[in-house]
Protein backbone atom coordinates (compact mmCIF):
# COMPACT_ATOMS: atom_id res chain seq x y z
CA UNK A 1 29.90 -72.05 3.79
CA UNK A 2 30.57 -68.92 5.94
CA UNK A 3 28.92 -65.79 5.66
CA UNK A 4 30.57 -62.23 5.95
CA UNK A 5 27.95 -59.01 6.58
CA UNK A 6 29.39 -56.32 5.90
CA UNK A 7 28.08 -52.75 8.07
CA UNK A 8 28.32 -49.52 6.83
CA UNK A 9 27.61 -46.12 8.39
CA UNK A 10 23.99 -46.56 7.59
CA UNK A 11 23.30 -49.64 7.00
CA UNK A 12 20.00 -50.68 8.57
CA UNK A 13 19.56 -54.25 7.24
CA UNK A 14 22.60 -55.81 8.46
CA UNK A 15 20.82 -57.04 11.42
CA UNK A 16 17.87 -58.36 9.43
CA UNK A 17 20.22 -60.27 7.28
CA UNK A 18 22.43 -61.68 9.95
CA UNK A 19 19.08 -63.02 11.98
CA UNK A 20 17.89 -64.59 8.38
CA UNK A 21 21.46 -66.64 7.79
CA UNK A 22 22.60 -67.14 11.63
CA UNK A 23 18.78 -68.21 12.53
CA UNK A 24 16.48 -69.54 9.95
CA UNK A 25 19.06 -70.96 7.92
CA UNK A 26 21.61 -71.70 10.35
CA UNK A 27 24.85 -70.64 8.73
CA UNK A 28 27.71 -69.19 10.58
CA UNK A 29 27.72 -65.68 9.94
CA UNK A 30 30.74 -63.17 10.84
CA UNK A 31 29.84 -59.16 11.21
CA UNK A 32 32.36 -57.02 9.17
CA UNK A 33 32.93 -53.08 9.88
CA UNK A 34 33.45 -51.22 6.62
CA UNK A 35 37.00 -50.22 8.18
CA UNK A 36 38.18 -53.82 7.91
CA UNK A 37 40.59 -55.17 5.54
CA UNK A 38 40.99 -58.50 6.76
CA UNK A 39 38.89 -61.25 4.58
CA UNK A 40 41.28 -64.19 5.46
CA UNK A 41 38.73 -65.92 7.26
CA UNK A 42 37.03 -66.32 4.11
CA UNK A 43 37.84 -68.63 1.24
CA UNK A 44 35.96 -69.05 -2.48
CA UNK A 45 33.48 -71.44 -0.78
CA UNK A 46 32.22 -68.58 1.50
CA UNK A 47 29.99 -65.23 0.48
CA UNK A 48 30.45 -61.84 1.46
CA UNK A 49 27.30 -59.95 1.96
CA UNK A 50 26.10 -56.25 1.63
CA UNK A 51 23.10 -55.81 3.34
CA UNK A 52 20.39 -52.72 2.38
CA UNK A 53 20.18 -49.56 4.02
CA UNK A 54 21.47 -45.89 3.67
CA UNK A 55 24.98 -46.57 3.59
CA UNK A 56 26.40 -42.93 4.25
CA UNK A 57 23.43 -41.35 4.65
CA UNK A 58 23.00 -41.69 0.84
CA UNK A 59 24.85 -38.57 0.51
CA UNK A 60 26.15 -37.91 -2.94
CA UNK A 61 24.55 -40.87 -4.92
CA UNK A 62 23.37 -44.28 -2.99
CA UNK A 63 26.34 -47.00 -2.89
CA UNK A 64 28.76 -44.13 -4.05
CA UNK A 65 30.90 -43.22 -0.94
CA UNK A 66 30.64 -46.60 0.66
CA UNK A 67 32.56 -47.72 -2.98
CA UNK A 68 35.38 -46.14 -1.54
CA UNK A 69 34.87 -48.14 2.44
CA UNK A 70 38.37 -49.82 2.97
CA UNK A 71 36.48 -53.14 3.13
CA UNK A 72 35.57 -52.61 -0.64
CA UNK A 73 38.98 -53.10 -2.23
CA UNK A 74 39.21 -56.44 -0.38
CA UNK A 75 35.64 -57.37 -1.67
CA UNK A 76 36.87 -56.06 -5.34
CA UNK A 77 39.60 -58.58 -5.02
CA UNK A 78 37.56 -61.54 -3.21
CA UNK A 79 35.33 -61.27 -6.45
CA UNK A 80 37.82 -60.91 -9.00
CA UNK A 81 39.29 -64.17 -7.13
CA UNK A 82 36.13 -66.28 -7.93
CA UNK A 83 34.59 -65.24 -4.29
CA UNK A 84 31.01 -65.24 -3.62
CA UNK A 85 29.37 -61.22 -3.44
CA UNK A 86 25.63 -61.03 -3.29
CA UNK A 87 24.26 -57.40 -2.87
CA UNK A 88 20.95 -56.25 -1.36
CA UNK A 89 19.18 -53.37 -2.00
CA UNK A 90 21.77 -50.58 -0.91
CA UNK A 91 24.27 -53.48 -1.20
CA UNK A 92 22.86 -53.98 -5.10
CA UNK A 93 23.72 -50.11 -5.96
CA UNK A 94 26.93 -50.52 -4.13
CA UNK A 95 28.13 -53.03 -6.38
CA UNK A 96 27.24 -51.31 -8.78
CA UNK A 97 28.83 -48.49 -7.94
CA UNK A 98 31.93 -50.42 -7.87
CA UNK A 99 32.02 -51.66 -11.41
CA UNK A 100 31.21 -55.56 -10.09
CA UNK A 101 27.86 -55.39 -11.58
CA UNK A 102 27.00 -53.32 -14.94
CA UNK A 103 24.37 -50.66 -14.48
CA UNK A 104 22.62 -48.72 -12.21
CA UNK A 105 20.41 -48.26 -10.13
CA UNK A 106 18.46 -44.70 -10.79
CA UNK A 107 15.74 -42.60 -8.73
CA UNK A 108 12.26 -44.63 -9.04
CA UNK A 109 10.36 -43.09 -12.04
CA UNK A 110 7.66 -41.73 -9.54
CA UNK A 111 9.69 -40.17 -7.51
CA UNK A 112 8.51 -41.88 -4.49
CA UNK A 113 10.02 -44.44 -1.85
CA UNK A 114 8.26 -47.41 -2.12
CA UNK A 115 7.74 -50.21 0.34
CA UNK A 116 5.74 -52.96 0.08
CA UNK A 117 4.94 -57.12 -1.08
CA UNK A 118 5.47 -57.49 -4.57
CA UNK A 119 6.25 -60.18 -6.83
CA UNK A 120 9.52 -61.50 -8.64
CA UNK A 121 9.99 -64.03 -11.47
CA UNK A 122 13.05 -66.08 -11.84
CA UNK A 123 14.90 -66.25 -14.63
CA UNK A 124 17.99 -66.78 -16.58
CA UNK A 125 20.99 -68.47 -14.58
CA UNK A 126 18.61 -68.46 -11.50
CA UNK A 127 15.69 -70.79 -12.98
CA UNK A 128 18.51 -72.66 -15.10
CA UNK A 129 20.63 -74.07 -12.02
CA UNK A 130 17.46 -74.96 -9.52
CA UNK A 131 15.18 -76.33 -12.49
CA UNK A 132 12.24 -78.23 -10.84
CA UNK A 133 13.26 -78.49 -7.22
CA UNK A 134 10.25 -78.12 -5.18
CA UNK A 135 11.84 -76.74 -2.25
CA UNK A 136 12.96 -73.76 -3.99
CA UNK A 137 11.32 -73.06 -7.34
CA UNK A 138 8.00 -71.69 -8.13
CA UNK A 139 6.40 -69.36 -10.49
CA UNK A 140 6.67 -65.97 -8.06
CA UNK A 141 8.13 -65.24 -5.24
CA UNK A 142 6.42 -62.70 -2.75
CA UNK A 143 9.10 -60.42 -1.65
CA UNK A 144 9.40 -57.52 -0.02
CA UNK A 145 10.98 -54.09 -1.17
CA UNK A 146 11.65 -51.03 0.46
CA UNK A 147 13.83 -48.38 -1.70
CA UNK A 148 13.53 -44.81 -3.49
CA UNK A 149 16.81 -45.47 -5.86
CA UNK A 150 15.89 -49.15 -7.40
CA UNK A 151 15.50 -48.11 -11.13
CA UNK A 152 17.61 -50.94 -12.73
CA UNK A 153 19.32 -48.85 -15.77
CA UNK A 154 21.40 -49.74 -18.20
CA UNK A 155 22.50 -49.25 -22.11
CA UNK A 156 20.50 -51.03 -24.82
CA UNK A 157 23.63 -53.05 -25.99
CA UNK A 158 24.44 -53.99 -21.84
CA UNK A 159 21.33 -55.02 -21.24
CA UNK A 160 20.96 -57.52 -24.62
CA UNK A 161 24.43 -58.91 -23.24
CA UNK A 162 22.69 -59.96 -19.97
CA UNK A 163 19.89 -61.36 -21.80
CA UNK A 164 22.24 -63.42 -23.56
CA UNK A 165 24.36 -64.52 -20.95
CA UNK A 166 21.62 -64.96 -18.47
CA UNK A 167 22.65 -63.02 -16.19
CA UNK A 168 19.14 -61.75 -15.40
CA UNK A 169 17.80 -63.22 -12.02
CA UNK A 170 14.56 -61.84 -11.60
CA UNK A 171 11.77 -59.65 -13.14
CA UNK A 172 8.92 -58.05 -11.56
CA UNK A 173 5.82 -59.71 -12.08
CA UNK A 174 2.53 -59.85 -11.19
CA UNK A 175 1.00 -63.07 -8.40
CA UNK A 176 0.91 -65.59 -11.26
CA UNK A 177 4.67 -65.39 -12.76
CA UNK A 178 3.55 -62.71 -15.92
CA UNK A 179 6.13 -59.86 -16.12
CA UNK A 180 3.88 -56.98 -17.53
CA UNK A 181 4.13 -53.31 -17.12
CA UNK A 182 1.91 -52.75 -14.40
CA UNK A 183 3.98 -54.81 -11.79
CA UNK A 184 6.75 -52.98 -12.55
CA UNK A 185 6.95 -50.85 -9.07
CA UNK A 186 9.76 -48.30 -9.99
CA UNK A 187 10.25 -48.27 -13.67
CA UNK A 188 13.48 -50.56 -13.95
CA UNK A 189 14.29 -51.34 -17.72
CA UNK A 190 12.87 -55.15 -18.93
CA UNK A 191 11.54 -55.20 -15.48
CA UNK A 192 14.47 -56.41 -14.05
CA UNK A 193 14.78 -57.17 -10.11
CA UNK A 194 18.17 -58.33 -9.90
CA UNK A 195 21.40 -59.60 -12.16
CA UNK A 196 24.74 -61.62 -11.76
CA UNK A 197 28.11 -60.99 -13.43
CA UNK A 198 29.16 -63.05 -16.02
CA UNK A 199 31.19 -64.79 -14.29
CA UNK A 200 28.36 -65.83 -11.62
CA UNK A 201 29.60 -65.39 -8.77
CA UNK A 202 28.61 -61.70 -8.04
CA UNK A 203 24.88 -61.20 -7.51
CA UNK A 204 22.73 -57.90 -6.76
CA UNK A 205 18.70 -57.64 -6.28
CA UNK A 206 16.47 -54.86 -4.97
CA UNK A 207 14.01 -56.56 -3.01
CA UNK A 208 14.61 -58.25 0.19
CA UNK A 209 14.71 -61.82 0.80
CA UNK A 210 16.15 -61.30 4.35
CA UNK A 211 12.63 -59.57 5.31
CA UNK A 212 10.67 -62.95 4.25
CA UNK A 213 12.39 -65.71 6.00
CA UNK A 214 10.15 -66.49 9.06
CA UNK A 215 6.82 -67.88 9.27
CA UNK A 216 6.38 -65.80 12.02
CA UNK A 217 6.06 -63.15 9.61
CA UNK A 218 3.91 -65.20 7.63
CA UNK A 219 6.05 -65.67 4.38
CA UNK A 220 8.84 -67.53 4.01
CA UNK A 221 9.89 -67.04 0.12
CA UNK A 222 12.61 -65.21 0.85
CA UNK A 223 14.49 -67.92 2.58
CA UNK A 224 13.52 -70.44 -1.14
CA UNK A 225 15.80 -67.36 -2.43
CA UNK A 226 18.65 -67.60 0.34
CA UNK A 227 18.77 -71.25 0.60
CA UNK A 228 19.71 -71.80 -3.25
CA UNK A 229 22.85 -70.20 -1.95
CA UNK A 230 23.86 -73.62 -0.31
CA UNK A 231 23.10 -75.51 -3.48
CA UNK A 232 26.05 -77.03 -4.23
CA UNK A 233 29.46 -74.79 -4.92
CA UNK A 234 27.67 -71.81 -6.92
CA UNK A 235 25.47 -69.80 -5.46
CA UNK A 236 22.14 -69.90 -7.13
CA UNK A 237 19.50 -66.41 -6.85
């Protein structure tokens, strides 16, 4: 499996990600400018990535203008051809933005950029596919977040359908695995962290795994979240 990170005017985690893939899990991992619209390299075995940041400088609404990169309406069709797409943080609101994930992603309810540890629960399609495995599974994951737009939104009768379809990855939840209220850090609906299209091959979450990969930084749960993308043919959040 290849990797593709895509950089934006902006982007600020394309770096971090890289490092995470290229050196802690040691995948091959190919930079892509947002100007590009060559994705030959890549094949439905591979994933494209879009890393966090401030793609565009935010300007108009996060993810909106970097919708419209030329590098998007290759990614539209990679997707739409069974390709692998898994957003982060600004890479989450882009694909929302571009109608491969339903929602979006709104203003926190505070107001407030936030950016710190918290905790995430799997669930759905996530904690179906890895079950029990050690290596990967627990109850929480520590992960970081750093983001003033990651208000998961969407309508009552959208968000039932992911509930259904288990589409949900993660929920915000407090150190031992229970999603309540009060480790909800910016107000998303159901406290949800991150999602998958139905056809599960599209994947967007708010926090950062890329940030928790080395034990030089002392936690390594992000890479438990980046390595279930090598399990198997289907990448697994």
């Amino acid at each position: 499996m290849k990797f593709g990170v895509v950089v934006f005017p902006g982007s600020n985690c394309d770096r971090d990600m890289q490092d995470a893939l290229s050196l802690d899990l040691k995948q091959e991992v190919i930079m892509l400018w947002h100007k590009s619209e060559d994705l030959s390299a890549f094949t439905k075995e591979d994933c494209i990535v879009l890393p966090g940041g401030f793609s565009y400088g935010d300007y108009l609404r996060c993810g909106a203008i970097a919708r419209f990169s030329p590098i998007m309406n290759q990614i539209i069709d990679f997707a739409k051809g069974g390709g692998k797409v898994f957003g982060v943080c600004n890479g989450f609101q882009v694909l929302c933005e571009s109608g491969l994930l339903p929602g979006a992603l709104l203003r926190n309810d505070r107001q407030k950029f936030i950016c710190k540890n918290l905790y995430l629960k799997p669930d759905g399609f996530y904690k179906e596919q890895i079950g029990d495995d050690s290596k990967i599974y627990q109850a929480a994951y520590k992960i970081p977040i750093a983001h003033g737009e990651g208000r998961y939104f969407a309508e009552e009768n959208v968000l039932d359908e992911l509930e259904k379809n288990g589409q949900i990855l993660f929920r915000y939840c407090d150190e031992n695995g229970d999603v309540v209220p009060e480790a909800n850090p910016n107000g998303s609906v159901r406290n949800i962290a991150g999602i998958s299209n139905k056809e599960r091959n599209v994947f967007g979450m708010m926090p950062h795994p890329e940030r928790a990969c080395s034990a030089v930084l002392g936690n390594t749960d992000g890479k438990k979240i980046l390595l279930s993308l090598l399990k198997d043919t289907q990448p697994v959040f």
